[in-house]
N, C-alpha and C. Protein backbone atom coordinates (compact mmCIF):
# COMPACT_ATOMS: atom_id res chain seq x y z
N UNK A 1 102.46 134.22 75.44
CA UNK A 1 102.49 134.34 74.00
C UNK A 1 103.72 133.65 73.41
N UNK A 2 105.01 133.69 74.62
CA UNK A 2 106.08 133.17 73.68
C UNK A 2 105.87 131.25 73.52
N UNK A 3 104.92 131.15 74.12
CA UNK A 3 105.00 129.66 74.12
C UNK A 3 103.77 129.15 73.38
N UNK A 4 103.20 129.85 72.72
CA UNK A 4 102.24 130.03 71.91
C UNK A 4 102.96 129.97 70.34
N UNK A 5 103.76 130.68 70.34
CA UNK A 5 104.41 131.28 69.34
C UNK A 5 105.49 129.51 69.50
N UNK A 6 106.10 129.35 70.21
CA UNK A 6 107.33 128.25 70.43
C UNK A 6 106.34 127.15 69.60
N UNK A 7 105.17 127.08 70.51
CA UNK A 7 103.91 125.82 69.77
C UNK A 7 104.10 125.81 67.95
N UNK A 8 103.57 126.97 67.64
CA UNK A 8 102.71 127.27 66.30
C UNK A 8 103.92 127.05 65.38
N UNK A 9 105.44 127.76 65.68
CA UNK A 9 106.77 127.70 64.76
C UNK A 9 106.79 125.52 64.88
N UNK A 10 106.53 125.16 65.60
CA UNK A 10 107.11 123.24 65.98
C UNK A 10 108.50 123.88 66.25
N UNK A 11 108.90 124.43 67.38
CA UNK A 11 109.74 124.67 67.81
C UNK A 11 110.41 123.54 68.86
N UNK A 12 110.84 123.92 69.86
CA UNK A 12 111.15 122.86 70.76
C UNK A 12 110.00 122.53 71.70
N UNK A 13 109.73 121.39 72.19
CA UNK A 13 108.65 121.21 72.93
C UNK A 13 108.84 121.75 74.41
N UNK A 14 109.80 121.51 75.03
CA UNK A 14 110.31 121.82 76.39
C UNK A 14 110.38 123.13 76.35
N UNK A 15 110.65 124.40 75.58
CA UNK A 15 110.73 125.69 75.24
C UNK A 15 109.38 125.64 75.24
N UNK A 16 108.51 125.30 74.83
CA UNK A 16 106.89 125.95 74.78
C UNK A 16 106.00 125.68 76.20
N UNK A 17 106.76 124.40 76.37
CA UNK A 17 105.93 124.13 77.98
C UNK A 17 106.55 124.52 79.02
N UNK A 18 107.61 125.45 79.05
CA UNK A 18 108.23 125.88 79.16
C UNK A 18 107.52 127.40 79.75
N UNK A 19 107.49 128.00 79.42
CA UNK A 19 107.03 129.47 78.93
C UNK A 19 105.57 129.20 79.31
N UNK A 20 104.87 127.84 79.03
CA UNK A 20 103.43 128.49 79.53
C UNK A 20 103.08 127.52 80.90
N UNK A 21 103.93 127.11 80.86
CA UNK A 21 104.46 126.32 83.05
C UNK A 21 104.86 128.23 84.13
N UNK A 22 105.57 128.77 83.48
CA UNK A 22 106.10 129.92 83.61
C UNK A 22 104.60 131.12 83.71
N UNK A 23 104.26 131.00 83.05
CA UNK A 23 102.64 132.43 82.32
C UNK A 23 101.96 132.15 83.74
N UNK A 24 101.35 130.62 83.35
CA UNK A 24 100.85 130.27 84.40
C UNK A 24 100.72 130.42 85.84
N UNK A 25 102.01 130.03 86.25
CA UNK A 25 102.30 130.52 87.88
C UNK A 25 102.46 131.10 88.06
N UNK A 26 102.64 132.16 87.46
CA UNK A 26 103.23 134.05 87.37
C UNK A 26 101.44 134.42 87.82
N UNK A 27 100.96 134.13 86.72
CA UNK A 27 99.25 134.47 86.60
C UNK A 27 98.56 133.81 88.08
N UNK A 28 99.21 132.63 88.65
CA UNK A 28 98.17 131.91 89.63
C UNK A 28 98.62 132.53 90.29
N UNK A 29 99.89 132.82 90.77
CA UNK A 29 100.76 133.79 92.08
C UNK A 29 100.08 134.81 92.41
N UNK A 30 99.61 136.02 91.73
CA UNK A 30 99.44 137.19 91.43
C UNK A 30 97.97 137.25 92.25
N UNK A 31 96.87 136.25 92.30
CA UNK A 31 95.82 136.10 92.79
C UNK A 31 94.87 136.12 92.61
N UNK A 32 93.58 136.64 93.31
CA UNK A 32 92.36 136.75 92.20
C UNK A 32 92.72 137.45 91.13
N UNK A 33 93.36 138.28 91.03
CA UNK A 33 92.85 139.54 89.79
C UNK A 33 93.94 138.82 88.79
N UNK A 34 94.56 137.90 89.12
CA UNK A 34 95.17 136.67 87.79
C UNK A 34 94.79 135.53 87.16
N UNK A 35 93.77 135.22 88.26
CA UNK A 35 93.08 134.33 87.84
C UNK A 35 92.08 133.91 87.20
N UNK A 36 91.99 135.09 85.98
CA UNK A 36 91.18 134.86 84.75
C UNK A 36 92.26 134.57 84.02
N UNK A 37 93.37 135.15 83.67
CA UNK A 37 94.46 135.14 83.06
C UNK A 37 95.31 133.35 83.19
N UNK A 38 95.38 133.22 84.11
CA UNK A 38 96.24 132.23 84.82
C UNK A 38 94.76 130.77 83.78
N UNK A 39 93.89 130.84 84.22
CA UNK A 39 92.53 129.97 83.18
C UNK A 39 92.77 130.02 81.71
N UNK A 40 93.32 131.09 81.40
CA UNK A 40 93.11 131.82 79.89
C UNK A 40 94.57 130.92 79.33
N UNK A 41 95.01 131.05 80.04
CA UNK A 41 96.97 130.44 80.10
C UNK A 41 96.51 129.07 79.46
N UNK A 42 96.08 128.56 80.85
CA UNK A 42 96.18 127.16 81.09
C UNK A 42 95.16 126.26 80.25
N UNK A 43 94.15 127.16 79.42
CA UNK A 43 93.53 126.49 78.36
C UNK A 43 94.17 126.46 77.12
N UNK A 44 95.42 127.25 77.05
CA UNK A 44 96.12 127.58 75.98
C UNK A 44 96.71 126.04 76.06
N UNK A 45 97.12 126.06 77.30
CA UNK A 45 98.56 125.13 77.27
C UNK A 45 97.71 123.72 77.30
N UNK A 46 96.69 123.56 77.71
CA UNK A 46 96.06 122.18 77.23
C UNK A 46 96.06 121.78 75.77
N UNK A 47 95.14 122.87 75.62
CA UNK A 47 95.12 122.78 74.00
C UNK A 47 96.16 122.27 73.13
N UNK A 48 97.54 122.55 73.43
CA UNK A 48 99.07 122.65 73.08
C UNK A 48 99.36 121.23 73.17
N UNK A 49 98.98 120.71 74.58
CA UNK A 49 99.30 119.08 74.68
C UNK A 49 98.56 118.24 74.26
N UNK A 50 97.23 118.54 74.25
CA UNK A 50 96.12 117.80 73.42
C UNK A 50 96.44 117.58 71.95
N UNK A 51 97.05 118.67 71.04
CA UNK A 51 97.39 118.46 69.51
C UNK A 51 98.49 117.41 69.75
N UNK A 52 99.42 117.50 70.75
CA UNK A 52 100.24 116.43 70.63
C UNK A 52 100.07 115.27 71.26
N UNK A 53 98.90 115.10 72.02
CA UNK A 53 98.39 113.91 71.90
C UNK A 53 98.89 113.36 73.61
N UNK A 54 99.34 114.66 73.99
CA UNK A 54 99.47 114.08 75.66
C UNK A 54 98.68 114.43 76.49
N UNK A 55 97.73 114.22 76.39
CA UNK A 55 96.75 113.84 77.12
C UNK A 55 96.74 113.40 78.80
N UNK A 56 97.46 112.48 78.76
CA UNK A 56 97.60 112.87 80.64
C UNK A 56 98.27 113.93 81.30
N UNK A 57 98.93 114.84 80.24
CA UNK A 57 99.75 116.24 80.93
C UNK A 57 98.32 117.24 80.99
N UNK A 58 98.04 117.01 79.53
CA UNK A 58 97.01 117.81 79.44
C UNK A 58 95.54 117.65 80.88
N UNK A 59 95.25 116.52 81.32
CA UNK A 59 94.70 116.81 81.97
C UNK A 59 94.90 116.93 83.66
N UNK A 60 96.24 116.83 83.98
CA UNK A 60 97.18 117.47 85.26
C UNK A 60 96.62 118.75 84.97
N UNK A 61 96.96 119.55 83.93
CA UNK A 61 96.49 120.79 83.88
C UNK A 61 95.01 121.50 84.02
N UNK A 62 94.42 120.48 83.76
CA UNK A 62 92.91 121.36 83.53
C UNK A 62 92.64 120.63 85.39
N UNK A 63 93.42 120.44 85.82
CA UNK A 63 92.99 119.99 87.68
C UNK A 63 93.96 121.08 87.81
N UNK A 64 94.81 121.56 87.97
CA UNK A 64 95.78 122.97 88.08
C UNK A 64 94.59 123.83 87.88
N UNK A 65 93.79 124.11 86.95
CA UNK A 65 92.82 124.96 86.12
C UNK A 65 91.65 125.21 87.22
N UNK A 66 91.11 124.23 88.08
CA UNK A 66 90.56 123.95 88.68
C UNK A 66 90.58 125.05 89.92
N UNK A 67 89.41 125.82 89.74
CA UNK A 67 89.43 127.05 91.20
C UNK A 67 88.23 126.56 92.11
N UNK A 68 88.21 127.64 93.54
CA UNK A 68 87.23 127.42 93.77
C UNK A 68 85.36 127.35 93.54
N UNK A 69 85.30 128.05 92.49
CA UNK A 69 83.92 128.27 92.16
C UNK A 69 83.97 126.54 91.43
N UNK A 70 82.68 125.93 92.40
CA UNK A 70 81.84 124.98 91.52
C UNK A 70 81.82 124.15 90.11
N UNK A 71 81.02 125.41 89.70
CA UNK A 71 80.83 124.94 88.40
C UNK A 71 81.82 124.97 87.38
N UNK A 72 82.80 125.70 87.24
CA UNK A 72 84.13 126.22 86.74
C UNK A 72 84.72 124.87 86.78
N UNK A 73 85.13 124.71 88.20
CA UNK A 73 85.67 123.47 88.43
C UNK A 73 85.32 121.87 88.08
N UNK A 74 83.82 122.30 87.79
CA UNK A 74 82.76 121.15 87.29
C UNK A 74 83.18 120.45 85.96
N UNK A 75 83.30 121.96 85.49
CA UNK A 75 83.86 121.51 83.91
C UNK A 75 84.82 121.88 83.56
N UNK A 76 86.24 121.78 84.61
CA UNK A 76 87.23 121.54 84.39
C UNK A 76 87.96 119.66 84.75
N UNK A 77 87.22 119.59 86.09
CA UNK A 77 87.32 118.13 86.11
C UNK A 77 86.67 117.34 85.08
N UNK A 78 85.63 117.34 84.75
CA UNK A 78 84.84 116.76 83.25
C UNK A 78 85.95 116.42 82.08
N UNK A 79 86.83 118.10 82.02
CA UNK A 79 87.24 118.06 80.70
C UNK A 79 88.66 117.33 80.70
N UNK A 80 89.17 116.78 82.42
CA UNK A 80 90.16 116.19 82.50
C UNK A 80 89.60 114.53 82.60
N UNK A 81 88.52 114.03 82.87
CA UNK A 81 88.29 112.79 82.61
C UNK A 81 87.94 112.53 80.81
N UNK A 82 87.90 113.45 79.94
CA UNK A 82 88.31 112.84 78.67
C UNK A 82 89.47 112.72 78.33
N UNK A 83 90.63 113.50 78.94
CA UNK A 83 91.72 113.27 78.75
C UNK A 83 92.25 111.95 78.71
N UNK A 84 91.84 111.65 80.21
CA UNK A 84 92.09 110.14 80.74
C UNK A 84 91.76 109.29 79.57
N UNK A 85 90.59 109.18 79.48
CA UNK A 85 89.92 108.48 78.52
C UNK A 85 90.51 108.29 77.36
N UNK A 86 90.73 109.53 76.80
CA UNK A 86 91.73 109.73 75.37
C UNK A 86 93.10 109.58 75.45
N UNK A 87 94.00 108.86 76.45
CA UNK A 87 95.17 108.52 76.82
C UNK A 87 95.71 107.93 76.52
N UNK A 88 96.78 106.89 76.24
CA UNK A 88 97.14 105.62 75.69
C UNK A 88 97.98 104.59 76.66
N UNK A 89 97.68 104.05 77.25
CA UNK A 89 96.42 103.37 77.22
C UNK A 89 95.23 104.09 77.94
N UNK A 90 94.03 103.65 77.64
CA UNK A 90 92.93 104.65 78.30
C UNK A 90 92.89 104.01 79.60
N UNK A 91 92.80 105.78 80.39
CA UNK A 91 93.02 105.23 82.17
C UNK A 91 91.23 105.15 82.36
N UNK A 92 90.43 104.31 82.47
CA UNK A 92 89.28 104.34 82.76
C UNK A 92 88.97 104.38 84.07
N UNK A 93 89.79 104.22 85.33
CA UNK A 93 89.18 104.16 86.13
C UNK A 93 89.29 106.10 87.08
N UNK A 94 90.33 106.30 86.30
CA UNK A 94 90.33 107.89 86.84
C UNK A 94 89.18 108.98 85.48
N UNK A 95 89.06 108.22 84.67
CA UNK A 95 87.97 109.02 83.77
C UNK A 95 86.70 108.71 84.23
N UNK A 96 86.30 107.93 85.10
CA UNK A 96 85.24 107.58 85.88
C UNK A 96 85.90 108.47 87.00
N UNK A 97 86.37 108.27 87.81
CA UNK A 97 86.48 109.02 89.17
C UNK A 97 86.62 110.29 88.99
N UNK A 98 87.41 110.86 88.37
CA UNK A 98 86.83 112.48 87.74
C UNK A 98 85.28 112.74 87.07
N UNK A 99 84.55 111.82 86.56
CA UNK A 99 83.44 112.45 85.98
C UNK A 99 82.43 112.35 87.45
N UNK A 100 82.82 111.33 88.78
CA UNK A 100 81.97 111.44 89.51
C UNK A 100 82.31 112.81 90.29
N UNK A 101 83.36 113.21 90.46
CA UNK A 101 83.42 114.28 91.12
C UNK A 101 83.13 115.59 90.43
N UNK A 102 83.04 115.58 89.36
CA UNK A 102 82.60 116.53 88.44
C UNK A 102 81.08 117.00 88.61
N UNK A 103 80.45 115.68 88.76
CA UNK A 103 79.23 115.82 88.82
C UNK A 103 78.81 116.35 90.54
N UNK A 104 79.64 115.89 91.14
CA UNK A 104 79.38 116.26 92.85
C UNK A 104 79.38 118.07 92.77
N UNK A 105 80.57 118.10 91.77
CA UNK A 105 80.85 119.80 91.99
C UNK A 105 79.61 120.55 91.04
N UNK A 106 78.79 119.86 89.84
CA UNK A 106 77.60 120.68 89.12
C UNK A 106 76.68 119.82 90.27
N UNK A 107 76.40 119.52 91.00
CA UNK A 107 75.45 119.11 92.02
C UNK A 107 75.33 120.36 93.24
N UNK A 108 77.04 120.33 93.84
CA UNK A 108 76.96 121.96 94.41
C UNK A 108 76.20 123.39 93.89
N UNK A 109 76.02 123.28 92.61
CA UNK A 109 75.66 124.74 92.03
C UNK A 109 74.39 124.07 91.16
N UNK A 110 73.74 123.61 91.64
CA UNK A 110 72.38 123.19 91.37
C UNK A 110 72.41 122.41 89.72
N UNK A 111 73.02 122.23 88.96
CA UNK A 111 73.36 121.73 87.81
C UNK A 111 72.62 120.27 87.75
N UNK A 112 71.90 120.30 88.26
CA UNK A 112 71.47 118.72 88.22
C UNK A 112 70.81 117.15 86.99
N UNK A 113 70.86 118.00 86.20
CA UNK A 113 70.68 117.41 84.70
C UNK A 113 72.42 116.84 83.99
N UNK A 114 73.24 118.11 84.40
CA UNK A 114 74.89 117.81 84.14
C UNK A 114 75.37 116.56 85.20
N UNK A 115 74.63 116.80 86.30
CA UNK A 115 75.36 115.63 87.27
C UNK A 115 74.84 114.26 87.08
N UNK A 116 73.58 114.52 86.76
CA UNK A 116 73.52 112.91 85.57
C UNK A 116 73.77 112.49 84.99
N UNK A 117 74.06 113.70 84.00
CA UNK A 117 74.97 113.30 82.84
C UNK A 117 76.05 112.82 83.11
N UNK A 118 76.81 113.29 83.77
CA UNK A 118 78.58 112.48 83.99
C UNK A 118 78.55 111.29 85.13
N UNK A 119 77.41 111.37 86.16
CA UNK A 119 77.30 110.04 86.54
C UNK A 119 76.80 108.91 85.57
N UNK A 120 75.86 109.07 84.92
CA UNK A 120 75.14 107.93 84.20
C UNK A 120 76.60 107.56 83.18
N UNK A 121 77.80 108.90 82.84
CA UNK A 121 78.36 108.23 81.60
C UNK A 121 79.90 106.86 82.71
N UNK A 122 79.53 108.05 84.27
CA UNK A 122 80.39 106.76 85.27
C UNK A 122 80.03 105.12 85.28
N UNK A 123 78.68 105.18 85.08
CA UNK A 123 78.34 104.18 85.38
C UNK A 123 79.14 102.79 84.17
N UNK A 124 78.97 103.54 83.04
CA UNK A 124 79.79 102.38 81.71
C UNK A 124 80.86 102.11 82.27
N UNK A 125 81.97 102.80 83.34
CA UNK A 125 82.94 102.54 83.30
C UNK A 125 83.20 101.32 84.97
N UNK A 126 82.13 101.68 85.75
CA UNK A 126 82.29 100.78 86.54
C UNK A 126 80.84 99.27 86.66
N UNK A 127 80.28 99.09 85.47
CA UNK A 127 79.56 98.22 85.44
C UNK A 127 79.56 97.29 85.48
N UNK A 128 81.08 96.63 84.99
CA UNK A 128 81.56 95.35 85.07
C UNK A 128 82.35 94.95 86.50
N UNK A 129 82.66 96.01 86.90
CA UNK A 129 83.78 96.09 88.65
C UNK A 129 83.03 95.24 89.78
N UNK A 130 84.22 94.85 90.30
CA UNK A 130 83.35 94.56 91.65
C UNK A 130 83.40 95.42 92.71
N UNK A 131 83.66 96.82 92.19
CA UNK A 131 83.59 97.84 93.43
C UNK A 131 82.11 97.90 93.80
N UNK A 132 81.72 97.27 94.52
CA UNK A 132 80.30 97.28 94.88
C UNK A 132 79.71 99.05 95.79
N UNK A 133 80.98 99.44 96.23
CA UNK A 133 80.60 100.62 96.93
C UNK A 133 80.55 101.93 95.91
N UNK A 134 81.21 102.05 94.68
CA UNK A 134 80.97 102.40 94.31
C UNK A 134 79.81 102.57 93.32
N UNK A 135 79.80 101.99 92.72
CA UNK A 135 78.58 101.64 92.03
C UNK A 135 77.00 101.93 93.05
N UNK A 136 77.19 101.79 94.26
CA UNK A 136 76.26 102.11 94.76
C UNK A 136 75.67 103.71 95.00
N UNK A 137 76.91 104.12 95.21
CA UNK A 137 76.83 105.47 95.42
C UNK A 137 76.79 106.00 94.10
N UNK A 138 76.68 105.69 93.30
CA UNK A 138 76.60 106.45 91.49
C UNK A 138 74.77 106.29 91.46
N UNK A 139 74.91 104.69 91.39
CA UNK A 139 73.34 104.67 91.10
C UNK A 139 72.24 105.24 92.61
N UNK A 140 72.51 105.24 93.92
CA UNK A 140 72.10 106.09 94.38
C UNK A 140 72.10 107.40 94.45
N UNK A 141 72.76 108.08 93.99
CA UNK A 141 72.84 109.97 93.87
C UNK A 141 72.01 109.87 92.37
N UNK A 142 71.97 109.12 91.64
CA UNK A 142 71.64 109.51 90.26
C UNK A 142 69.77 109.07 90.60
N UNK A 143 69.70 108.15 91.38
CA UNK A 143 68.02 108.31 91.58
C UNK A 143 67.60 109.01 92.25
N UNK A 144 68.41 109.75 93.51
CA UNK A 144 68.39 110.72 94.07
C UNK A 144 67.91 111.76 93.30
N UNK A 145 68.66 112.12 92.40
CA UNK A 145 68.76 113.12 91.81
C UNK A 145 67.53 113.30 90.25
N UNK A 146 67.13 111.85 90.31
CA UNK A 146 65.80 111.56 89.46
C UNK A 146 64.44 112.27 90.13
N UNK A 147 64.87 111.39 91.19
CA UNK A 147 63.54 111.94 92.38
C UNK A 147 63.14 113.56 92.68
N UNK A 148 64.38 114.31 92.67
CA UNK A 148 64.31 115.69 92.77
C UNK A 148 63.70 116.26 91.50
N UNK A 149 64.03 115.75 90.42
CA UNK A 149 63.72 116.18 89.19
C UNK A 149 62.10 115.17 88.79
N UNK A 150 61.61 114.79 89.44
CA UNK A 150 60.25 114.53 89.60
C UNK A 150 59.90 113.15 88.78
N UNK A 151 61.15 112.83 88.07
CA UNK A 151 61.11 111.48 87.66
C UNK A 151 60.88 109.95 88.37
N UNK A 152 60.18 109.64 88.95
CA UNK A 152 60.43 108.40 89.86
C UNK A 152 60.08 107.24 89.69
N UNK A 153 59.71 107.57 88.46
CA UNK A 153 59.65 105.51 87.91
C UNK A 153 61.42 105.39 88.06
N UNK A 154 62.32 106.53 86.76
CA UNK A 154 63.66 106.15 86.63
C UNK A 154 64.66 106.26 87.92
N UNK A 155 64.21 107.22 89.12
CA UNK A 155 64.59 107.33 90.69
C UNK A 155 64.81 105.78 91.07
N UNK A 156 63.71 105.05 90.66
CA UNK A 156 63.52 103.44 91.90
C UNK A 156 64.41 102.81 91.08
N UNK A 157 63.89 102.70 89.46
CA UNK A 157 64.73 101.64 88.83
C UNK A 157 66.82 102.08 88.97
N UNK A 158 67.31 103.04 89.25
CA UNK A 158 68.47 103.34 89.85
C UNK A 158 68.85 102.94 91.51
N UNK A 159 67.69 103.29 92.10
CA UNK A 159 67.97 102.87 93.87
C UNK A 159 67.82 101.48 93.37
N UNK A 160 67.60 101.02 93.07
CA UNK A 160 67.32 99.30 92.84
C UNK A 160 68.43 98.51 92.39
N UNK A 161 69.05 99.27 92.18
CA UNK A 161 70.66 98.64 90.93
C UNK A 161 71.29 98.77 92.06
């Protein structure tokens, strides 16, 4: 709260990140039974760096944020590849590599409409690359993942790319 409060006064910046660097590890230390708290923290303190526009702190944190359950983690990595994205300069190639792993982790917990979604939005970012291995493995899991979902005209036209 005090770094909540440090935020909201435009107090000192180092005093607010400060205090919720502090909440945080107090809350992650403590263990499961903190680690709703320690989430609850650490969305605070994104939020905090996002108004100010730091964006790559902000999304160090939401990978800190990051537990073991899946899907949690699904859309905590997600919400750290817009960070990237929204960065200055924009890091595109880690806002792609977080949205593919994002999607690997809503793929674990059956999410399979979400894991298209953040692959297909990977794909804008490596279309022009000559990472040929990657790109392969995007557009193969994503027809993969057509095919399961009973689509297979759009399955081939992806294995085909």
């Amino acid at each position: 709260m005090m770094g909540l409060t440090y935020f909201m006064l435009d107090q000192s910046r180092k005093e607010a990140e400060y205090c919720m660097e502090n909440a945080f590890t107090t809350y992650a230390k403590i263990g499961s039974s903190g680690q709703q708290n320690a989430t609850r923290c650490g969305l605070w303190w994104v939020e905090m760096l996002k108004a100010r526009h730091q964006y790559k702190d902000a999304a160090t944190v939401y990978f800190r944020i990051c537990g073991e359950e899946p899907l949690h983690s699904a859309v905590m990595l997600e919400q750290a590849s817009y960070c990237y994205l929204l960065s200055k300069p924009p890091m595109l190639h880690k806002y792609g590599f977080h949205l593919v792993l994002s999607g690997d982790r809503y793929k674990k917990c059956d999410q399979i409409n979400h894991a298209i979604r953040t692959y297909r939005s990977a794909v804008s970012v490596y279309k022009g690359s000559t990472w040929s291995h990657i790109k392969d493995h995007v557009h193969f899991h994503i027809g993969q993942w057509y095919a399961v979902l009973g689509m297979h005209d759009i399955a081939v036209a992806h294995m085909l790319e």
